[in-house]
PDB file of N, CA and C in Angstrom:
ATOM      1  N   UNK A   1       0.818  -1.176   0.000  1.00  0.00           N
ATOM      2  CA  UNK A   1       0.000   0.000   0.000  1.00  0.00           C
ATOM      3  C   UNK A   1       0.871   1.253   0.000  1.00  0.00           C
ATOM      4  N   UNK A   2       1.993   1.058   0.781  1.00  0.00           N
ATOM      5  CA  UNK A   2       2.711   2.357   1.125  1.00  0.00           C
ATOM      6  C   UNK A   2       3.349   2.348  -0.478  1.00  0.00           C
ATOM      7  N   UNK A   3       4.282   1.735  -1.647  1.00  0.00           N
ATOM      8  CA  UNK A   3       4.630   1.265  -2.269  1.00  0.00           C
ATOM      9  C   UNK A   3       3.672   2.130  -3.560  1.00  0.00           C
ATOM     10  N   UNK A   4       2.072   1.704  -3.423  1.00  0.00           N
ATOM     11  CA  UNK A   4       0.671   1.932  -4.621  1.00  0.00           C
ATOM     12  C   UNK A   4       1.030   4.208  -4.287  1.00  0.00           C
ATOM     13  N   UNK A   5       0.532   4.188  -2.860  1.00  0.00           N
ATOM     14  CA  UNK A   5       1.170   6.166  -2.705  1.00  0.00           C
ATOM     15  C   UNK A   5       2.071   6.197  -3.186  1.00  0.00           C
ATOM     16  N   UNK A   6       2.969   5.756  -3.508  1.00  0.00           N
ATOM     17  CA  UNK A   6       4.162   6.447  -4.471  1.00  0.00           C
ATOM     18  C   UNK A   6       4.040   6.409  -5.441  1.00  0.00           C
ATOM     19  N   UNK A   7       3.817   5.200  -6.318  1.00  0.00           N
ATOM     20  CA  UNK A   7       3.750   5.131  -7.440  1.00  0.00           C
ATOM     21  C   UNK A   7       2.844   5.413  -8.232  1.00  0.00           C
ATOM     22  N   UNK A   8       1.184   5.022  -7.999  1.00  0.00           N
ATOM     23  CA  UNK A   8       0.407   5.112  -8.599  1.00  0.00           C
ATOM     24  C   UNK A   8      -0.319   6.718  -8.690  1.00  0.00           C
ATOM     25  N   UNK A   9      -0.702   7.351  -9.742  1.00  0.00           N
ATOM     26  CA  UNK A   9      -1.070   8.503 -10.263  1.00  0.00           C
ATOM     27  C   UNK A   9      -2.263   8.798  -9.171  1.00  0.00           C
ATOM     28  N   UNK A  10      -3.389   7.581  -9.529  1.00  0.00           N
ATOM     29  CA  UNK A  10      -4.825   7.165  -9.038  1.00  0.00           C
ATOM     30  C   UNK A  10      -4.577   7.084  -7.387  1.00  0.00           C
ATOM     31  N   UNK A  11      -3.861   6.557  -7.035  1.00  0.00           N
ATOM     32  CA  UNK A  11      -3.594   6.198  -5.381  1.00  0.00           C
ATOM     33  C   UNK A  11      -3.507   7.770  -4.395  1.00  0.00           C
ATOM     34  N   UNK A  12      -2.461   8.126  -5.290  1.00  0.00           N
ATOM     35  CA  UNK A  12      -1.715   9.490  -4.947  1.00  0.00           C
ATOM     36  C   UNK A  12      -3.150  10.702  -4.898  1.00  0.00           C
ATOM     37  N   UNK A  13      -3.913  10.335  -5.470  1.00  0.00           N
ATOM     38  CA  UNK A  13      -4.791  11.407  -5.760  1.00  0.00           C
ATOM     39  C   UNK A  13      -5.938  11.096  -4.613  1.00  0.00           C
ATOM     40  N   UNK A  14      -6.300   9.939  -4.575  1.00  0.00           N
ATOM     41  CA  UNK A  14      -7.291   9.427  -3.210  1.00  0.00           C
ATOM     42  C   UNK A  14      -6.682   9.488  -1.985  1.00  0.00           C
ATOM     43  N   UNK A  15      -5.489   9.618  -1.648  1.00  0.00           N
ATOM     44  CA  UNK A  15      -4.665   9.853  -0.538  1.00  0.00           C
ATOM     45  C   UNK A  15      -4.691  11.689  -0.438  1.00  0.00           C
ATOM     46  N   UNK A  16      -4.703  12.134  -1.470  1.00  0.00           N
ATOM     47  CA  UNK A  16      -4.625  13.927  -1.387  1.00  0.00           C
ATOM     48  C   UNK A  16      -3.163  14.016  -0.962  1.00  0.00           C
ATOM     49  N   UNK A  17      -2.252  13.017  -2.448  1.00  0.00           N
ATOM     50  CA  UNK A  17      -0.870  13.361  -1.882  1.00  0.00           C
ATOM     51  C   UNK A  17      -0.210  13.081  -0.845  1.00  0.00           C
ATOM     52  N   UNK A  18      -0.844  12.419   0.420  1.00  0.00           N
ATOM     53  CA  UNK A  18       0.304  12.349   1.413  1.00  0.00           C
ATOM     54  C   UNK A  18       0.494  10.906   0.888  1.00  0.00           C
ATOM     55  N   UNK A  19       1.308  10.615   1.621  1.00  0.00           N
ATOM     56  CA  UNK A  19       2.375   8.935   1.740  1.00  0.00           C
ATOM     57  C   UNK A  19       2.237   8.782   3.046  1.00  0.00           C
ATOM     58  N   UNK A  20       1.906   8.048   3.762  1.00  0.00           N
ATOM     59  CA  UNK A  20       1.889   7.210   5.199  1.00  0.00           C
ATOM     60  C   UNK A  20       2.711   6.388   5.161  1.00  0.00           C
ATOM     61  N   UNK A  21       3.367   6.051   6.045  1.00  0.00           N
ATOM     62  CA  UNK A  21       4.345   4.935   5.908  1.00  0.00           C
ATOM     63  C   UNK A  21       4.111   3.744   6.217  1.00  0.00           C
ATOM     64  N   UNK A  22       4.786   2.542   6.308  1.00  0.00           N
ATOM     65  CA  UNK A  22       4.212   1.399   6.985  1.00  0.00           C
ATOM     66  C   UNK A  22       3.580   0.862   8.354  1.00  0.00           C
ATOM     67  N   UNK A  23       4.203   1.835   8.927  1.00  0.00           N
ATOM     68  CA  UNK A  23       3.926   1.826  10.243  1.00  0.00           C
ATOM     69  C   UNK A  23       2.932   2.157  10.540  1.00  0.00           C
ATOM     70  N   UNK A  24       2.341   3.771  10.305  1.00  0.00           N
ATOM     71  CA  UNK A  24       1.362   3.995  10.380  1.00  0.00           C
ATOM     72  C   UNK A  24      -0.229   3.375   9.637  1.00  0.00           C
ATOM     73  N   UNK A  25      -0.132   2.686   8.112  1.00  0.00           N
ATOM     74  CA  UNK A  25      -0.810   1.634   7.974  1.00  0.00           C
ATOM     75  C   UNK A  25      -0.756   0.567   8.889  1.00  0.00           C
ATOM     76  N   UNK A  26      -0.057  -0.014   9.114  1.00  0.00           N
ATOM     77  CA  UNK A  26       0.085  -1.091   9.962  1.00  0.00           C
ATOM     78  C   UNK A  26      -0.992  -0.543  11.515  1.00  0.00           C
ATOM     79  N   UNK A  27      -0.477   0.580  12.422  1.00  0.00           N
ATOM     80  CA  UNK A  27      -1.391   0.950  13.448  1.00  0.00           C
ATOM     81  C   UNK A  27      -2.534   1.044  13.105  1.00  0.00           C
ATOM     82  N   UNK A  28      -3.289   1.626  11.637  1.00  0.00           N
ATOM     83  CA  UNK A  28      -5.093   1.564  11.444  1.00  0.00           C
ATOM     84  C   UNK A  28      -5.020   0.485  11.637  1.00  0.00           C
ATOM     85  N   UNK A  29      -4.394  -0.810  10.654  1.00  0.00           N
ATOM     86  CA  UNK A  29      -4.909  -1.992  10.899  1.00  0.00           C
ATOM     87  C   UNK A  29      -5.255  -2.954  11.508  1.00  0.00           C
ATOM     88  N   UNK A  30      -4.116  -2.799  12.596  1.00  0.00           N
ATOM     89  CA  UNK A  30      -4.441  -3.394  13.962  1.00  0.00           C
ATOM     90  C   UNK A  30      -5.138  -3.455  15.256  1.00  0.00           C
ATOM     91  N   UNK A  31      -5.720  -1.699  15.135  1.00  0.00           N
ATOM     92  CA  UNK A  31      -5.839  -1.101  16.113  1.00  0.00           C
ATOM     93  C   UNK A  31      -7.643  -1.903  16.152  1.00  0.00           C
ATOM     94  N   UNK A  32      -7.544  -1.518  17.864  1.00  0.00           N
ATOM     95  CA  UNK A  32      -9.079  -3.356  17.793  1.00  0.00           C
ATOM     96  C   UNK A  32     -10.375  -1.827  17.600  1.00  0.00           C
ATOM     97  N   UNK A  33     -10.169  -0.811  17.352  1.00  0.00           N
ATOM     98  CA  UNK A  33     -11.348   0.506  17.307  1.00  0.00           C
ATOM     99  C   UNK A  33     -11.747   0.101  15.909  1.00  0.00           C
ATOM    100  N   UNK A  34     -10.490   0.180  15.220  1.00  0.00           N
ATOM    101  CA  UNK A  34     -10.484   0.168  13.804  1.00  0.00           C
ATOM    102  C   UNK A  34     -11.564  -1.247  12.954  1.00  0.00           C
ATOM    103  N   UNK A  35     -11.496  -2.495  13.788  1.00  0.00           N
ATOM    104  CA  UNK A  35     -12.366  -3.414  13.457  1.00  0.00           C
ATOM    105  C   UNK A  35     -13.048  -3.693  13.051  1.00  0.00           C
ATOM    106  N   UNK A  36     -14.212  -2.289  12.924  1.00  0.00           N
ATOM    107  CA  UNK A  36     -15.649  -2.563  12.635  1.00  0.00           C
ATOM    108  C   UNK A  36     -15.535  -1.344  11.352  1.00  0.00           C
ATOM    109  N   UNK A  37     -14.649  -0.864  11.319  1.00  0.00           N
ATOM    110  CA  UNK A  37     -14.812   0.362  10.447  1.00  0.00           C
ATOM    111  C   UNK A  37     -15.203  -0.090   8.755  1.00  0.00           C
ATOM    112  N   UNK A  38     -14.273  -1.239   8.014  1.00  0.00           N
ATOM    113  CA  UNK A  38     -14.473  -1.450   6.524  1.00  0.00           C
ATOM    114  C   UNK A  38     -15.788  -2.216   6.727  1.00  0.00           C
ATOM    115  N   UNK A  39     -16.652  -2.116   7.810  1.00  0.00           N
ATOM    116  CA  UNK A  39     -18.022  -3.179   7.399  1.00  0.00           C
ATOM    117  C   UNK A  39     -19.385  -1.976   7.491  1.00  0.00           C
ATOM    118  N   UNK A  40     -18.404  -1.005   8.173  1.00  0.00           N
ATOM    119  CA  UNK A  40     -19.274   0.214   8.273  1.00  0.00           C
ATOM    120  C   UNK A  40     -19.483   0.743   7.186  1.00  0.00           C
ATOM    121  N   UNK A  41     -18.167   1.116   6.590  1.00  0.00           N
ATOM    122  CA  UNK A  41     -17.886   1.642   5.306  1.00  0.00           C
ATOM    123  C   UNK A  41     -18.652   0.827   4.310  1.00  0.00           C
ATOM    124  N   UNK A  42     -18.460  -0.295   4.149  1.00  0.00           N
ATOM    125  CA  UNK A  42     -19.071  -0.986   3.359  1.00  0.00           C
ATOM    126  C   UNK A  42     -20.536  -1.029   2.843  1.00  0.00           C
ATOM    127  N   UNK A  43     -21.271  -1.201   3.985  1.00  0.00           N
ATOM    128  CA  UNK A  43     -22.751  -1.084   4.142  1.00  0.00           C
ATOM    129  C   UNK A  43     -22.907   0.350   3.635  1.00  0.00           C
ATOM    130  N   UNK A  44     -22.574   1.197   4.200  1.00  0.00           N
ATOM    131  CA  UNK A  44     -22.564   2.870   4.037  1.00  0.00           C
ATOM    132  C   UNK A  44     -22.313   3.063   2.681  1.00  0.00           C
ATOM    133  N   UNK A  45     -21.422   2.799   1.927  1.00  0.00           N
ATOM    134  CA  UNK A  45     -21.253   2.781   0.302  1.00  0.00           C
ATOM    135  C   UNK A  45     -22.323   2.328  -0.489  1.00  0.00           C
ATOM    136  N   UNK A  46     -22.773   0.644   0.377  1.00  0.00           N
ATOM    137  CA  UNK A  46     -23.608   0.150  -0.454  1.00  0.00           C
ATOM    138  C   UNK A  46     -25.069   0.824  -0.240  1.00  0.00           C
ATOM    139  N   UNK A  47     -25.535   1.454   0.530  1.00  0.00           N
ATOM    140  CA  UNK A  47     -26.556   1.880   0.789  1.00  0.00           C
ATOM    141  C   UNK A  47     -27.083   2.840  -0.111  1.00  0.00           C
ATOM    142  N   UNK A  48     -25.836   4.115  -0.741  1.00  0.00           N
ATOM    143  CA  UNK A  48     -25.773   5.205  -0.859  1.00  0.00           C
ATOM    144  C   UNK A  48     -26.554   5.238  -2.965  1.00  0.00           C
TER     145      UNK A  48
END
C-alpha cells in the first residue's frame, strides 16, 4: 500500500498526496477501534 502512494497517479490522488508509511498503515490496521470500520464503510457505500 505504502509502495501503490508512491507510485500510482490514481492512489496518490485518493490519498490527497500524502504517503503514510508502513507503520502507520500497519497501526489503522491493527488497532481493535479500527475493526468494525471497513463493514461500516461498506454497508454505508452500499446503501448510498
Amino acid at each position: 500500500m505504502e509502495h501503490l502512494l508512491k507510485d500510482s497517479c490514481r492512489m496518490m490522488w485518493l490519498a490527497q498526496g500524502q504517503t503514510p508509511t508502513y507503520r502507520t498503515i500497519n497501526r489503522f490496521r491493527v488497532n481493535p477501534h479500527m475493526m468494525e470500520f471497513p463493514h461500516i464503510l461498506f454497508f454505508g457505500l452500499r446503501a448510498q
